[in-house]
C-alpha atoms as a PDB file:
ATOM      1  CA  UNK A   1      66.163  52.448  46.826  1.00  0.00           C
ATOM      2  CA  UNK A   2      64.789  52.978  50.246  1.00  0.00           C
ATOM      3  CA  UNK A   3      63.171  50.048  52.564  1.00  0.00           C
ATOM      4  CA  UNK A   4      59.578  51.321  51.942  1.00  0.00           C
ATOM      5  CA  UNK A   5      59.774  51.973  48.297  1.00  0.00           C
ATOM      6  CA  UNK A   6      61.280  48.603  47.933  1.00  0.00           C
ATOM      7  CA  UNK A   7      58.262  47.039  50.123  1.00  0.00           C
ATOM      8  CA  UNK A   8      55.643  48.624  47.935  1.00  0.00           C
ATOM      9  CA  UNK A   9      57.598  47.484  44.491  1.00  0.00           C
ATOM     10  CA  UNK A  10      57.690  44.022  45.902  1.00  0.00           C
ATOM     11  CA  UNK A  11      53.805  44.379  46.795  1.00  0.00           C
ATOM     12  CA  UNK A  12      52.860  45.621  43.325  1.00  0.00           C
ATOM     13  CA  UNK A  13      55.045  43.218  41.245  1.00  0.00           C
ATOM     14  CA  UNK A  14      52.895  40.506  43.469  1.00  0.00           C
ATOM     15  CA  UNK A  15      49.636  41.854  42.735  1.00  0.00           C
ATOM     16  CA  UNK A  16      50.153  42.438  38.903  1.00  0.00           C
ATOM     17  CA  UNK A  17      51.886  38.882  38.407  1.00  0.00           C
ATOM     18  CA  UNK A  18      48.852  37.069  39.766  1.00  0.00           C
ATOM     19  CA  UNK A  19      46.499  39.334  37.943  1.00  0.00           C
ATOM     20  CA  UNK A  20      48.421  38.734  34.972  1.00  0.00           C
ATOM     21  CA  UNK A  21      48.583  35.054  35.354  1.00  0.00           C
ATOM     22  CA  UNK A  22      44.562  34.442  35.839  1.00  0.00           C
ATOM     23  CA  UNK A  23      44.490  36.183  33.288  1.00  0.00           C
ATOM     24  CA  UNK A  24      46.655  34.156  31.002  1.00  0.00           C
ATOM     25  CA  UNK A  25      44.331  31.291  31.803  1.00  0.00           C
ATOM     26  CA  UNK A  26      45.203  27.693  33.866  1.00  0.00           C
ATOM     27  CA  UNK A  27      47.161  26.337  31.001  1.00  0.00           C
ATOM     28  CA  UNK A  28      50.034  28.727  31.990  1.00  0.00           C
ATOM     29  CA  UNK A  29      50.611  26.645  35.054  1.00  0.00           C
ATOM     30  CA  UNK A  30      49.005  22.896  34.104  1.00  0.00           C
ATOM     31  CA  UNK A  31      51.016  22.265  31.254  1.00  0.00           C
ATOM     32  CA  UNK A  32      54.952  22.801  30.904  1.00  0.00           C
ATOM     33  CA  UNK A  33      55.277  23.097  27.328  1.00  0.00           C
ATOM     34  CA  UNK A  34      58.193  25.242  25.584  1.00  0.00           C
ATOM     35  CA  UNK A  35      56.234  27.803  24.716  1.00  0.00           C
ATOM     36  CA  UNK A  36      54.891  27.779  28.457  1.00  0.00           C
ATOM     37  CA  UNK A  37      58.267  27.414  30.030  1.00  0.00           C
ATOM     38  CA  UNK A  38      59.917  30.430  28.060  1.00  0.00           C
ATOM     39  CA  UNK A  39      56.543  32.392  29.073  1.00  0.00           C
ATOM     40  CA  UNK A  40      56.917  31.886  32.631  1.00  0.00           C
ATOM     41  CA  UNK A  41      60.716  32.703  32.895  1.00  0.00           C
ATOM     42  CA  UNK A  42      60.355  35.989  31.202  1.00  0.00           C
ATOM     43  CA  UNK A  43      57.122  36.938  32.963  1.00  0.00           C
ATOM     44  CA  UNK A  44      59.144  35.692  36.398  1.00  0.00           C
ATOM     45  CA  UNK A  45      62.298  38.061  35.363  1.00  0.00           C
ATOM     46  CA  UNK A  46      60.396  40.576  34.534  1.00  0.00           C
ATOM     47  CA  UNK A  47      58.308  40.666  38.011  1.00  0.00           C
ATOM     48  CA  UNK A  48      61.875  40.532  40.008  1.00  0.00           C
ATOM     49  CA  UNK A  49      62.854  43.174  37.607  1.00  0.00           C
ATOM     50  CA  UNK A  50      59.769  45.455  38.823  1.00  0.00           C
ATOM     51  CA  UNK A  51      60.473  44.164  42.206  1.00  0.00           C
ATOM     52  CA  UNK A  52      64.088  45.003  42.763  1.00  0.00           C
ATOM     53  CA  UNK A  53      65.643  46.674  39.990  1.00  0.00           C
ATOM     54  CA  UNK A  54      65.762  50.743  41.052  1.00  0.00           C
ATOM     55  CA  UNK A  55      66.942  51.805  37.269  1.00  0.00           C
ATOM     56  CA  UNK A  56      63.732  50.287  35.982  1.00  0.00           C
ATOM     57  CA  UNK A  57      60.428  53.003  36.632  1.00  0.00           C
ATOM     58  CA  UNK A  58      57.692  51.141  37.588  1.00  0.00           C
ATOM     59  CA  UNK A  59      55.814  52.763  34.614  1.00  0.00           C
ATOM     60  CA  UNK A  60      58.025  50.870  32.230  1.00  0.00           C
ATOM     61  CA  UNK A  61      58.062  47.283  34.526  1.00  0.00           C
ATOM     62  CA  UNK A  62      54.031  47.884  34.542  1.00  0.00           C
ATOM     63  CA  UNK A  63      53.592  47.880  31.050  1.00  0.00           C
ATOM     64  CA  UNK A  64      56.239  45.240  30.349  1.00  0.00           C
ATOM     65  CA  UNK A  65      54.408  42.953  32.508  1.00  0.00           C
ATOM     66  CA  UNK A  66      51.304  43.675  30.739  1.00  0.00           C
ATOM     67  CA  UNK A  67      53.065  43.831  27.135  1.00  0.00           C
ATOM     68  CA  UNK A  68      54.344  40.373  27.548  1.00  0.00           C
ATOM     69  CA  UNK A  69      51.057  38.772  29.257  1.00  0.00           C
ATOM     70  CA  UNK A  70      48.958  40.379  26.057  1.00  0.00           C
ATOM     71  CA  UNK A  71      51.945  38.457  24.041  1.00  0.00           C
ATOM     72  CA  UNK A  72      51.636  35.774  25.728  1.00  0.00           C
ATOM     73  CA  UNK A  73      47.453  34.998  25.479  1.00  0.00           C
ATOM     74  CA  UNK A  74      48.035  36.138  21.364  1.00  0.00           C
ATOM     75  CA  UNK A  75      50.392  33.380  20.986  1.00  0.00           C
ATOM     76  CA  UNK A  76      47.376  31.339  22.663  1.00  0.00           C
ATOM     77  CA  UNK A  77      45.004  32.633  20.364  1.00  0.00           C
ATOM     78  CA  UNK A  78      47.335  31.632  17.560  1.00  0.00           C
ATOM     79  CA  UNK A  79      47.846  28.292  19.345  1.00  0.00           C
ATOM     80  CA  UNK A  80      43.466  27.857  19.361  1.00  0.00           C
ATOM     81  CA  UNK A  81      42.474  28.696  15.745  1.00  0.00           C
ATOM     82  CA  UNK A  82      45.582  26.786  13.719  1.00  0.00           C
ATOM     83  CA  UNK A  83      46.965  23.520  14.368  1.00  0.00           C
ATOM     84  CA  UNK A  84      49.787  23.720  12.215  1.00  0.00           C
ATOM     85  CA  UNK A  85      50.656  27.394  14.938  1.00  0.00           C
ATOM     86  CA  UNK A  86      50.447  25.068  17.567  1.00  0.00           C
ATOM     87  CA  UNK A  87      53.008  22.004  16.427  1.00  0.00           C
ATOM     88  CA  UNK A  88      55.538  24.990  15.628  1.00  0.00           C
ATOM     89  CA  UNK A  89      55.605  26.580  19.008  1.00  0.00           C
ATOM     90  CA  UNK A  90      54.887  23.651  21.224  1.00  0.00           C
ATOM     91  CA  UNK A  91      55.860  20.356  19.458  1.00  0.00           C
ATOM     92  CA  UNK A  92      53.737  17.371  18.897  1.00  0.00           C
ATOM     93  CA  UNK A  93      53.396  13.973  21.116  1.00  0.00           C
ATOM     94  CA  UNK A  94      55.986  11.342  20.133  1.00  0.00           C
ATOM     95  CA  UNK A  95      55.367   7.427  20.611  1.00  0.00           C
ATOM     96  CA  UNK A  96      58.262   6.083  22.066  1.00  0.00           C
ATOM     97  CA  UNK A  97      56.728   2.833  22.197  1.00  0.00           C
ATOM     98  CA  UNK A  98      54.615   1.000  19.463  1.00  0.00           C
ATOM     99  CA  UNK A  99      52.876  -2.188  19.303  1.00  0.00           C
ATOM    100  CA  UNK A 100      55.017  -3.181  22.301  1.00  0.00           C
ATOM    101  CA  UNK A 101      58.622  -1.960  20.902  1.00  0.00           C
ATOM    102  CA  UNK A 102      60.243   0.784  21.398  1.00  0.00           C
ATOM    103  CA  UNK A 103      61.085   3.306  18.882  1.00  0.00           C
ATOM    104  CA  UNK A 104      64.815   3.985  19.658  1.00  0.00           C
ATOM    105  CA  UNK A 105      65.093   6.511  17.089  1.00  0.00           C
ATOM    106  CA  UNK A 106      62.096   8.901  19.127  1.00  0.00           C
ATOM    107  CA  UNK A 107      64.305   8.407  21.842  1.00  0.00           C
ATOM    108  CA  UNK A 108      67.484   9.931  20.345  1.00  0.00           C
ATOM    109  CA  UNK A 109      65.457  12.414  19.028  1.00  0.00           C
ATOM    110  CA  UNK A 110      63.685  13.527  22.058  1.00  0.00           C
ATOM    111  CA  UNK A 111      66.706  12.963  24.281  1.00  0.00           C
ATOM    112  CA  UNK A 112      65.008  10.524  26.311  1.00  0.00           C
ATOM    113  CA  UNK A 113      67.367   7.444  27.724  1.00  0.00           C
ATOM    114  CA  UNK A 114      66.094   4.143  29.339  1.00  0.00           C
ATOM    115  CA  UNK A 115      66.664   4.731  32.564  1.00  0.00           C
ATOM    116  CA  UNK A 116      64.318   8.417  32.172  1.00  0.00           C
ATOM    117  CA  UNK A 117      61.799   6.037  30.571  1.00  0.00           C
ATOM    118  CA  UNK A 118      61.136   3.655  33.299  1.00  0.00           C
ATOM    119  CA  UNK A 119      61.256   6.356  35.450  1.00  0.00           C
ATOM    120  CA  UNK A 120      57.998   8.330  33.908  1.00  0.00           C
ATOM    121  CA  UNK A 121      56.849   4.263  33.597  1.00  0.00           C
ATOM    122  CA  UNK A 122      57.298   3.965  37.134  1.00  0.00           C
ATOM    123  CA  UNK A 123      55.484   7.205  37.824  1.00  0.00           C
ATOM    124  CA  UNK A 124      52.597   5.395  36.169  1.00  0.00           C
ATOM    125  CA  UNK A 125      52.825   2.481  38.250  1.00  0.00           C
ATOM    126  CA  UNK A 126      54.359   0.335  35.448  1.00  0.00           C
ATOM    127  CA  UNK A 127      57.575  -1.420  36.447  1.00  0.00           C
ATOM    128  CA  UNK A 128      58.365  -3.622  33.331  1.00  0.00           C
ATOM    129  CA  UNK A 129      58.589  -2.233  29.740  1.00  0.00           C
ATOM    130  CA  UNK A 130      57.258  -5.649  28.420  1.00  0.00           C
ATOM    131  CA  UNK A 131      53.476  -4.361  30.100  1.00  0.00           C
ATOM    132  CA  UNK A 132      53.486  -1.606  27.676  1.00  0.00           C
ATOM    133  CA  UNK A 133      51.583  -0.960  24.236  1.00  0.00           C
ATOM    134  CA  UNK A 134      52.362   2.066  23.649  1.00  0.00           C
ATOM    135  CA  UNK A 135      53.357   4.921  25.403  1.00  0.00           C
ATOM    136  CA  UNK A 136      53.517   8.508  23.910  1.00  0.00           C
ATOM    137  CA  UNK A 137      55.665  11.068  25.232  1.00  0.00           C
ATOM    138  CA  UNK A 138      53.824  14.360  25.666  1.00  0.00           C
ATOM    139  CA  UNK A 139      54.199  17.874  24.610  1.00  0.00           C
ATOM    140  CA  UNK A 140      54.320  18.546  28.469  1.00  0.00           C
ATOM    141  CA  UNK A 141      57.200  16.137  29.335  1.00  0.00           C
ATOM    142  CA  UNK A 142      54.681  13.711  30.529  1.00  0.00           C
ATOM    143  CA  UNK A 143      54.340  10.306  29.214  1.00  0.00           C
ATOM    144  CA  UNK A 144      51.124   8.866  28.600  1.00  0.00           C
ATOM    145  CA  UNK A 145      50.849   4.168  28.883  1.00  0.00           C
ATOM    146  CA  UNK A 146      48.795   2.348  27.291  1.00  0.00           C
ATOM    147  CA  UNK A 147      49.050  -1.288  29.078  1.00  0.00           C
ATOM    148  CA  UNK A 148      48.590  -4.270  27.217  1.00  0.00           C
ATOM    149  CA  UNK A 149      45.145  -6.077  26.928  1.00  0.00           C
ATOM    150  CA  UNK A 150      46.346  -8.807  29.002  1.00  0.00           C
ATOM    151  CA  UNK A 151      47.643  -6.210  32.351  1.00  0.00           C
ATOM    152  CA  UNK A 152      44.174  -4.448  31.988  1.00  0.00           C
ATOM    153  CA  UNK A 153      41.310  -3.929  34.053  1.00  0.00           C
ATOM    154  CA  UNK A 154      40.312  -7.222  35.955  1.00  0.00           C
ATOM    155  CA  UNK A 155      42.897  -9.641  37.011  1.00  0.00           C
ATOM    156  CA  UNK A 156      43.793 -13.108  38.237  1.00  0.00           C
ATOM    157  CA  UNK A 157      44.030 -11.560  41.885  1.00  0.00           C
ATOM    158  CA  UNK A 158      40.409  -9.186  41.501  1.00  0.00           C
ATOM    159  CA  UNK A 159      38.663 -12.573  41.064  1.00  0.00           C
ATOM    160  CA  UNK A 160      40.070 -14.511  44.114  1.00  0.00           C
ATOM    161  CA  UNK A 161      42.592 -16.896  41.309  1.00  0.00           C
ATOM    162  CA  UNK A 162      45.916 -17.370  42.893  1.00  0.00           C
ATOM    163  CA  UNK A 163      48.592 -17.476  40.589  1.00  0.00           C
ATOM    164  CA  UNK A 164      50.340 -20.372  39.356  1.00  0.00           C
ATOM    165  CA  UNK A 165      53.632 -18.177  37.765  1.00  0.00           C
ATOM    166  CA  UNK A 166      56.682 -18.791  40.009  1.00  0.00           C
ATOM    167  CA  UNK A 167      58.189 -15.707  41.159  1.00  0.00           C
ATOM    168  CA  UNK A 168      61.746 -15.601  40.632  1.00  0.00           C
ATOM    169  CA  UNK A 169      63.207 -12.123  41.010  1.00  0.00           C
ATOM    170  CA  UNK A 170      61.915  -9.060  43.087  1.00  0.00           C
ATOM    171  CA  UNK A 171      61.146  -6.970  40.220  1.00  0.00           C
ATOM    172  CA  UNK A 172      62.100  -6.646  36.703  1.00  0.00           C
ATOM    173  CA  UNK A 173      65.734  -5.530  35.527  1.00  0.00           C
ATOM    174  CA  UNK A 174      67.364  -4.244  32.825  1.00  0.00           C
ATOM    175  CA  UNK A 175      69.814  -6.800  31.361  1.00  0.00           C
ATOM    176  CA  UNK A 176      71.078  -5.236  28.059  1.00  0.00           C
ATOM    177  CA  UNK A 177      70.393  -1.290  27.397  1.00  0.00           C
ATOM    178  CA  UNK A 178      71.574   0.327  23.839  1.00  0.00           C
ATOM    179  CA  UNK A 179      73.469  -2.719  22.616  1.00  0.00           C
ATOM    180  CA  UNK A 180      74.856  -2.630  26.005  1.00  0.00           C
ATOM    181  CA  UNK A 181      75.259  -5.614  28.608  1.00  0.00           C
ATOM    182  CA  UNK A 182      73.985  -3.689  31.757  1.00  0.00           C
ATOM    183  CA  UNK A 183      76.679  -5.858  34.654  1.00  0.00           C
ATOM    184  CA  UNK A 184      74.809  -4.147  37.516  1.00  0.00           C
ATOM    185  CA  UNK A 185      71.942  -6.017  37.326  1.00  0.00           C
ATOM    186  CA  UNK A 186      73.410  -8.869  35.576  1.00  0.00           C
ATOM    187  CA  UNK A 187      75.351  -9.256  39.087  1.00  0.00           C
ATOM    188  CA  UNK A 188      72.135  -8.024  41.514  1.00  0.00           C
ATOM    189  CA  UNK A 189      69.662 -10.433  39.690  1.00  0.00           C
ATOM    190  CA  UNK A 190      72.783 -13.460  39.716  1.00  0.00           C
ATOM    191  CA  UNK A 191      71.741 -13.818  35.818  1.00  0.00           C
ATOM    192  CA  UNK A 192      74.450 -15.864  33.797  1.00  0.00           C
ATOM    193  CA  UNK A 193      76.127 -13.833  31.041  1.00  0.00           C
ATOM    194  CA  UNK A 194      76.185 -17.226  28.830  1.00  0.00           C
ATOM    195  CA  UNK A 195      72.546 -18.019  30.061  1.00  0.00           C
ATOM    196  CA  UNK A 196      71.513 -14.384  28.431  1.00  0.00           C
ATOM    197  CA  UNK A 197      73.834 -14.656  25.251  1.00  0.00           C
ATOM    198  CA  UNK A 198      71.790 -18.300  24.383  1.00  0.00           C
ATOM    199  CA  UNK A 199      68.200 -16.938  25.532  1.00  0.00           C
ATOM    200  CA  UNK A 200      68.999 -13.757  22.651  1.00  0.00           C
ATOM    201  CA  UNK A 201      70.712 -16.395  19.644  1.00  0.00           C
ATOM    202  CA  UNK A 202      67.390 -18.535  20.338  1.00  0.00           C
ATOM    203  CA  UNK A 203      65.317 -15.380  19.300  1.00  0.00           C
ATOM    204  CA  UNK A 204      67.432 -15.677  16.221  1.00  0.00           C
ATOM    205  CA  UNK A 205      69.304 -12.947  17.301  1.00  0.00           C
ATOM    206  CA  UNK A 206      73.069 -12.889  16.696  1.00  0.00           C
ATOM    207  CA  UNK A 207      74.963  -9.893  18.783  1.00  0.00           C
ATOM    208  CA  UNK A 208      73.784  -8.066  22.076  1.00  0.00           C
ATOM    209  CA  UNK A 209      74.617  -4.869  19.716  1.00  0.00           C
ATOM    210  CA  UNK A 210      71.659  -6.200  17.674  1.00  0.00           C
ATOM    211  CA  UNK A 211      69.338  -5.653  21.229  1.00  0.00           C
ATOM    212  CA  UNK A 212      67.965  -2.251  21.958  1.00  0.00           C
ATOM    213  CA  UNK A 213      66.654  -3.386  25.499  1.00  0.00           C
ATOM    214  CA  UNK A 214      66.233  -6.436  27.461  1.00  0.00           C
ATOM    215  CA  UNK A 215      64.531  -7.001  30.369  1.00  0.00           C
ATOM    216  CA  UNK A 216      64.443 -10.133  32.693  1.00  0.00           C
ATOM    217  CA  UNK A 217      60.959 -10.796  34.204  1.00  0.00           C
ATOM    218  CA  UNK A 218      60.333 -11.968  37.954  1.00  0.00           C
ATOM    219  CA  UNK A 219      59.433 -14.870  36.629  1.00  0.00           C
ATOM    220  CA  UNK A 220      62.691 -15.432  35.187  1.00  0.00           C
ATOM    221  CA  UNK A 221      61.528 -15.054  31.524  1.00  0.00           C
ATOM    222  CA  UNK A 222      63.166 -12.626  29.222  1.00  0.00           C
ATOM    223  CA  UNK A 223      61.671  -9.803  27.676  1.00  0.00           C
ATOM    224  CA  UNK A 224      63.742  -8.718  24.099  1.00  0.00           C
ATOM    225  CA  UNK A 225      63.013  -5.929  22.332  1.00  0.00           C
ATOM    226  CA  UNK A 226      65.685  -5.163  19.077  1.00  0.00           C
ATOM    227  CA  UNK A 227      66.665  -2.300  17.833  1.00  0.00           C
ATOM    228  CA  UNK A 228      65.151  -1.921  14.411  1.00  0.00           C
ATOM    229  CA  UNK A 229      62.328  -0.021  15.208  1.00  0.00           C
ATOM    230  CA  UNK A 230      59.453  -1.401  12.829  1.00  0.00           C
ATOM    231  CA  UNK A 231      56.042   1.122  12.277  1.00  0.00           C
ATOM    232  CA  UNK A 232      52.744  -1.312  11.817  1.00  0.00           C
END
């Protein structure tokens, strides 16, 4: 393949792949679903195909471009007129937390650990789980927070009241994760291991195998959340 034949492939592979994509509609590019991610790798592949690859007539990359983008907005069509279309290809939103707990089990299932969770939460400016009503994971890979009534709206600080709470720690840490004691912040935060073992029996709770996640607060409290997941 010579320089200027490759120049004009390269060209024409650009021109039909943003075509194509208008086309296909914003969605394409706002949202990251399965469906959407699958649909951009082949449409990608294909382009560099058209672009680079000499065995492949640019007849046949032309109308493989177009033969996948008409796929592509049928499967969106589908996706329009029938809910049920839609679940199948793309999934559905999961709550990962309810009422304030958090539904280990939609964690396993999705994948999802702790530490990826307060990472979306902290993406939402929301840097302690115990803030949270409920938070649904979406179809996307975003995650969507619903604070609590009481972290809403106006606060202490919007009308001029200085708080009285005693601030203890920097920010809130994760003490036990999965049944597990976490001894990186149990050293950082200079929490007691005994201390933590008789704040979790008062709660009536015998084993830290019985505690999904625990979080300490800055104010020293101690957020518990078990691991029986429980749907109100």
């Amino acid at each position: 393949m010579g320089v200027v034949e490759l120049l004009l492939r390269l060209a024409l592979s650009f021109i039909i792949l943003l075509l194509l994509t208008r086309l296909m509609g914003r969605k394409e590019i706002s949202q990251m679903t399965f469906f959407n991610f699958v649909s951009s790798i082949a449409l990608g592949t294909l382009g560099a195909s058209l672009a680079i690859e000499s065995s492949l007539s640019v007849r046949n990359g032309v109308i493989a471009l177009i033969a996948w983008t008409a796929f592509t907005i049928l499967m969106g069509y589908g996706d329009l007129k029938s809910k049920s279309f839609r679940i199948g290809v793309e999934g559905s939103p999961k709550i990962v937390v309810r009422n304030g707990e958090i539904m280990e089990k939609e964690l396993r299932k999705l994948r999802l650990d702790l530490d990826a969770l307060n990472l979306l939460l902290r993406k939402k400016n929301v840097f302690s789980l115990k803030d949270v009503d409920y938070a649904i994971f979406e179809t996307d890979g975003t995650l969507s927070v619903l604070k609590k009534e009481n972290k809403q709206s106006l606060t202490k600080g919007d009308q001029g009241i200085t708080s009285k709470t005693q601030k203890i720690y920097p920010i809130s840490a994760p003490l036990i994760e999965d049944g597990q004691l976490n001894h990186q912040s149990l050293d950082e935060m200079n929490v007691d291991e005994d201390w933590l073992l008789q704040q979790i029996h008062a709660k009536g709770i015998q084993s830290v195998s019985d505690v999904f996640y625990a979080e300490i607060q800055k104010d020293g409290s101690l957020f518990i959340d078990k691991r029986n997941d429980h749907v109100h």
